[in-house]
C-alpha atoms as a PDB file:
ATOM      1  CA  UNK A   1     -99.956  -8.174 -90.571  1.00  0.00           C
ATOM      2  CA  UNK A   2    -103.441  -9.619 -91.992  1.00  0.00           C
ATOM      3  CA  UNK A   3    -102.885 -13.142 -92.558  1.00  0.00           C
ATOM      4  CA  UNK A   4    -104.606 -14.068 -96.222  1.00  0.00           C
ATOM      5  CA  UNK A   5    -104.339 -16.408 -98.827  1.00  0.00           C
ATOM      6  CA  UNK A   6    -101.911 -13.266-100.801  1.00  0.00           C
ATOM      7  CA  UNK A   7     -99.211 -14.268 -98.196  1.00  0.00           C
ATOM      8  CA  UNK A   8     -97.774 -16.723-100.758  1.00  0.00           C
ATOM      9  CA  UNK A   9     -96.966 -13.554-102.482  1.00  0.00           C
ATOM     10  CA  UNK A  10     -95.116 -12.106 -99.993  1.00  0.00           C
ATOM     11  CA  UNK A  11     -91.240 -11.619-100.255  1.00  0.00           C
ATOM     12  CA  UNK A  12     -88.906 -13.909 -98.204  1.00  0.00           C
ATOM     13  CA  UNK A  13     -86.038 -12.510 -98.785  1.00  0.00           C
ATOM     14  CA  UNK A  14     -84.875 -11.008 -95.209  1.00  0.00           C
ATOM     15  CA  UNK A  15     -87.511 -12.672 -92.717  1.00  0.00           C
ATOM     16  CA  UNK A  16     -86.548 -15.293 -90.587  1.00  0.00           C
ATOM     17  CA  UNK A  17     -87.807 -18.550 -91.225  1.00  0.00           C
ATOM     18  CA  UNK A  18     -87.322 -22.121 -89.600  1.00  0.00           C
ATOM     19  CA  UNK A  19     -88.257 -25.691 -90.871  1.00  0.00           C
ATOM     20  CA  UNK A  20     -90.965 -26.698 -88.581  1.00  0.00           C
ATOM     21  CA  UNK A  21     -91.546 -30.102 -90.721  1.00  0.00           C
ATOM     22  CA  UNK A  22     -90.460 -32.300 -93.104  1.00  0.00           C
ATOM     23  CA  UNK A  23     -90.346 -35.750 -94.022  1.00  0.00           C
ATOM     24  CA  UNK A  24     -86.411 -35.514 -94.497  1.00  0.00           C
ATOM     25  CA  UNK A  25     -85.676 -35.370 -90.279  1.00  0.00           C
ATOM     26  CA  UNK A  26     -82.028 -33.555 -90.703  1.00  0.00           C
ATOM     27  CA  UNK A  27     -84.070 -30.555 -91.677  1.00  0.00           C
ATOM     28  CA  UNK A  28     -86.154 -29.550 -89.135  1.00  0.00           C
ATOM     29  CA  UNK A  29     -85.013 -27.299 -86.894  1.00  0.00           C
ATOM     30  CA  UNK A  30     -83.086 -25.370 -89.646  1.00  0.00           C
ATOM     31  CA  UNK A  31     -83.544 -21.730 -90.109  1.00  0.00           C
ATOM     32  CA  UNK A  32     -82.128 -18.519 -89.599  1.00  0.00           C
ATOM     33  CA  UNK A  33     -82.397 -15.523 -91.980  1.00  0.00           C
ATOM     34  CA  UNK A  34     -83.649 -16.103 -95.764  1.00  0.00           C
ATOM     35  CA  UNK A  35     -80.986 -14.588 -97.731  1.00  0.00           C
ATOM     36  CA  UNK A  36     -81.863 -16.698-101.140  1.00  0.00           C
ATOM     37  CA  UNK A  37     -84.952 -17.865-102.498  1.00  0.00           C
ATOM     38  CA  UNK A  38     -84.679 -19.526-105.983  1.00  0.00           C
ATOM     39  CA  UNK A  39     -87.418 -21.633-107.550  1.00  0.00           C
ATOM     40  CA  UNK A  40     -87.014 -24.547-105.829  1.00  0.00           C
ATOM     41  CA  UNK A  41     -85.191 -23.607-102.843  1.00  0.00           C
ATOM     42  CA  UNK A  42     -84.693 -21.095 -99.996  1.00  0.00           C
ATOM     43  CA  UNK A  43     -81.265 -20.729 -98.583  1.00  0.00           C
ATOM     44  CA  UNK A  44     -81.061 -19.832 -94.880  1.00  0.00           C
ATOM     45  CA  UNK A  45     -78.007 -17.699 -92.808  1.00  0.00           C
ATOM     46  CA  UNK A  46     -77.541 -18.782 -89.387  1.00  0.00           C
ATOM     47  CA  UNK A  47     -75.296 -19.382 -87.085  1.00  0.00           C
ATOM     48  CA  UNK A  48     -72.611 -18.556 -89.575  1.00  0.00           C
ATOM     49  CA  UNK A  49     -73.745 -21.108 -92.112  1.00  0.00           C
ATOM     50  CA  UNK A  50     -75.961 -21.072 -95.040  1.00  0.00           C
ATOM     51  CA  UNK A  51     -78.213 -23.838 -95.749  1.00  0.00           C
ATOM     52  CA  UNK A  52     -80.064 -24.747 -99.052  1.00  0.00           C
ATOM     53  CA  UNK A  53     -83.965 -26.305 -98.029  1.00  0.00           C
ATOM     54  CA  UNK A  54     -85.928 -27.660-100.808  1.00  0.00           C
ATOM     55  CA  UNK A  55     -88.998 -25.667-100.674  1.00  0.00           C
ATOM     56  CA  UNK A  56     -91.532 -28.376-101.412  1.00  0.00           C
ATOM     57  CA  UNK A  57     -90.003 -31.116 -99.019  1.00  0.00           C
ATOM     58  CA  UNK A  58     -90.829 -28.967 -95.928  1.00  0.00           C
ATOM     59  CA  UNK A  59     -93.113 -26.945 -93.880  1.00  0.00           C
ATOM     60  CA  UNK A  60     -91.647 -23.667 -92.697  1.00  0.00           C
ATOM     61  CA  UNK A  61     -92.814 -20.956 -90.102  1.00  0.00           C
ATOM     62  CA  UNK A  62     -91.885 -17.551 -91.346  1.00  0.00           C
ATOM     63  CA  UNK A  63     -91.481 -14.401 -88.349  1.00  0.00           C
ATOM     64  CA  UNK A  64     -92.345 -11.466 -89.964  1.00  0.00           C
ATOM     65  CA  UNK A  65     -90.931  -8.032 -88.503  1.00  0.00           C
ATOM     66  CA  UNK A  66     -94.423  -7.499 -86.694  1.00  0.00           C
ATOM     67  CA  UNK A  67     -94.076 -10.162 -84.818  1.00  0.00           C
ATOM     68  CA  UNK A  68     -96.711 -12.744 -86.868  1.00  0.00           C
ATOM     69  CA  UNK A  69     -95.511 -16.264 -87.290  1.00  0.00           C
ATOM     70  CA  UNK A  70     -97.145 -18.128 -89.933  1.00  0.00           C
ATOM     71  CA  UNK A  71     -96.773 -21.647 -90.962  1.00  0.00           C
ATOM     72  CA  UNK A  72     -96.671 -22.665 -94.969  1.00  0.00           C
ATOM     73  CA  UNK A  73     -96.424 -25.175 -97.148  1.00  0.00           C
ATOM     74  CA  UNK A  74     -93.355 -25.284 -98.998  1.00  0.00           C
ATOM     75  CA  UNK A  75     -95.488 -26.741-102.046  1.00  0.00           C
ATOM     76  CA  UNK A  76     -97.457 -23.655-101.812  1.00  0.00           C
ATOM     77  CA  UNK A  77     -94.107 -21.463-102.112  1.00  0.00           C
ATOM     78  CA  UNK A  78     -92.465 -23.514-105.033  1.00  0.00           C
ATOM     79  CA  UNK A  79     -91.961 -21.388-107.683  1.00  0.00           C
ATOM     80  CA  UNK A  80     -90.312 -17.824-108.314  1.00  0.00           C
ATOM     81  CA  UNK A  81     -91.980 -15.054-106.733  1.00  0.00           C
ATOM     82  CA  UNK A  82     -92.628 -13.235-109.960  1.00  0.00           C
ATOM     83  CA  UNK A  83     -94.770 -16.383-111.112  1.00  0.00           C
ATOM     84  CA  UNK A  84     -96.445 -16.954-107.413  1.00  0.00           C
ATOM     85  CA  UNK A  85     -97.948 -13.793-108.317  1.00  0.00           C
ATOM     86  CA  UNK A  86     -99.311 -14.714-110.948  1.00  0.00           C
ATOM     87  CA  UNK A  87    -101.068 -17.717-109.149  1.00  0.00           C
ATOM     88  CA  UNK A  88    -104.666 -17.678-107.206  1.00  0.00           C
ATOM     89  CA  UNK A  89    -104.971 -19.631-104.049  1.00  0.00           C
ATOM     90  CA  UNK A  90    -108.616 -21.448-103.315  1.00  0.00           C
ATOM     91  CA  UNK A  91    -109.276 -20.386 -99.689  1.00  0.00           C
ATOM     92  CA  UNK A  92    -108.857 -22.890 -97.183  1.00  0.00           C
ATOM     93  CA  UNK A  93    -111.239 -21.055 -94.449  1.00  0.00           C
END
């Protein structure tokens, strides 16, 4: 997978993802299978429990089924998908 700015617009719903950071400590380390993404929040399966992580209070590395791991902002991902589409991203690089 290319990694661009578009990733933003990618669809969550099915890759695994895991908090990496945040400045609320009981959440990193979460993660497991996105099964629910709503505007504000993304709602992980694993290890037979689903837990509800507020999107813009964390920083969360996504493994796509090619193997790429990336690492985004969860202020970046706030929103629902059909509006993130609708945004444009400055590049960073």
């Amino acid at each position: 997978m290319k990694i661009t700015p578009e990733i933003i617009n990618h669809e969550f719903i099915g890759v695994q993802g895991l908090v990496a950071s945040s400045p609320h400590l009981n959440y990193i380390g979460i993660g497991g299978k996105v099964i629910e993404e709503t505007r504000n929040t993304f709602t992980f399966l694993g290890e037979g429990q689903r837990r509800s992580i507020i999107k813009e209070s964390a920083i969360f590395n996504f493994n796509f089924e090619d193997g790429t791991i990336v690492q985004i902002d969860g202020k970046l991902l706030v929103g629902r998908t059909e509006d993130r589409l609708k945004k444009s991203v400055k590049r960073l690089w």
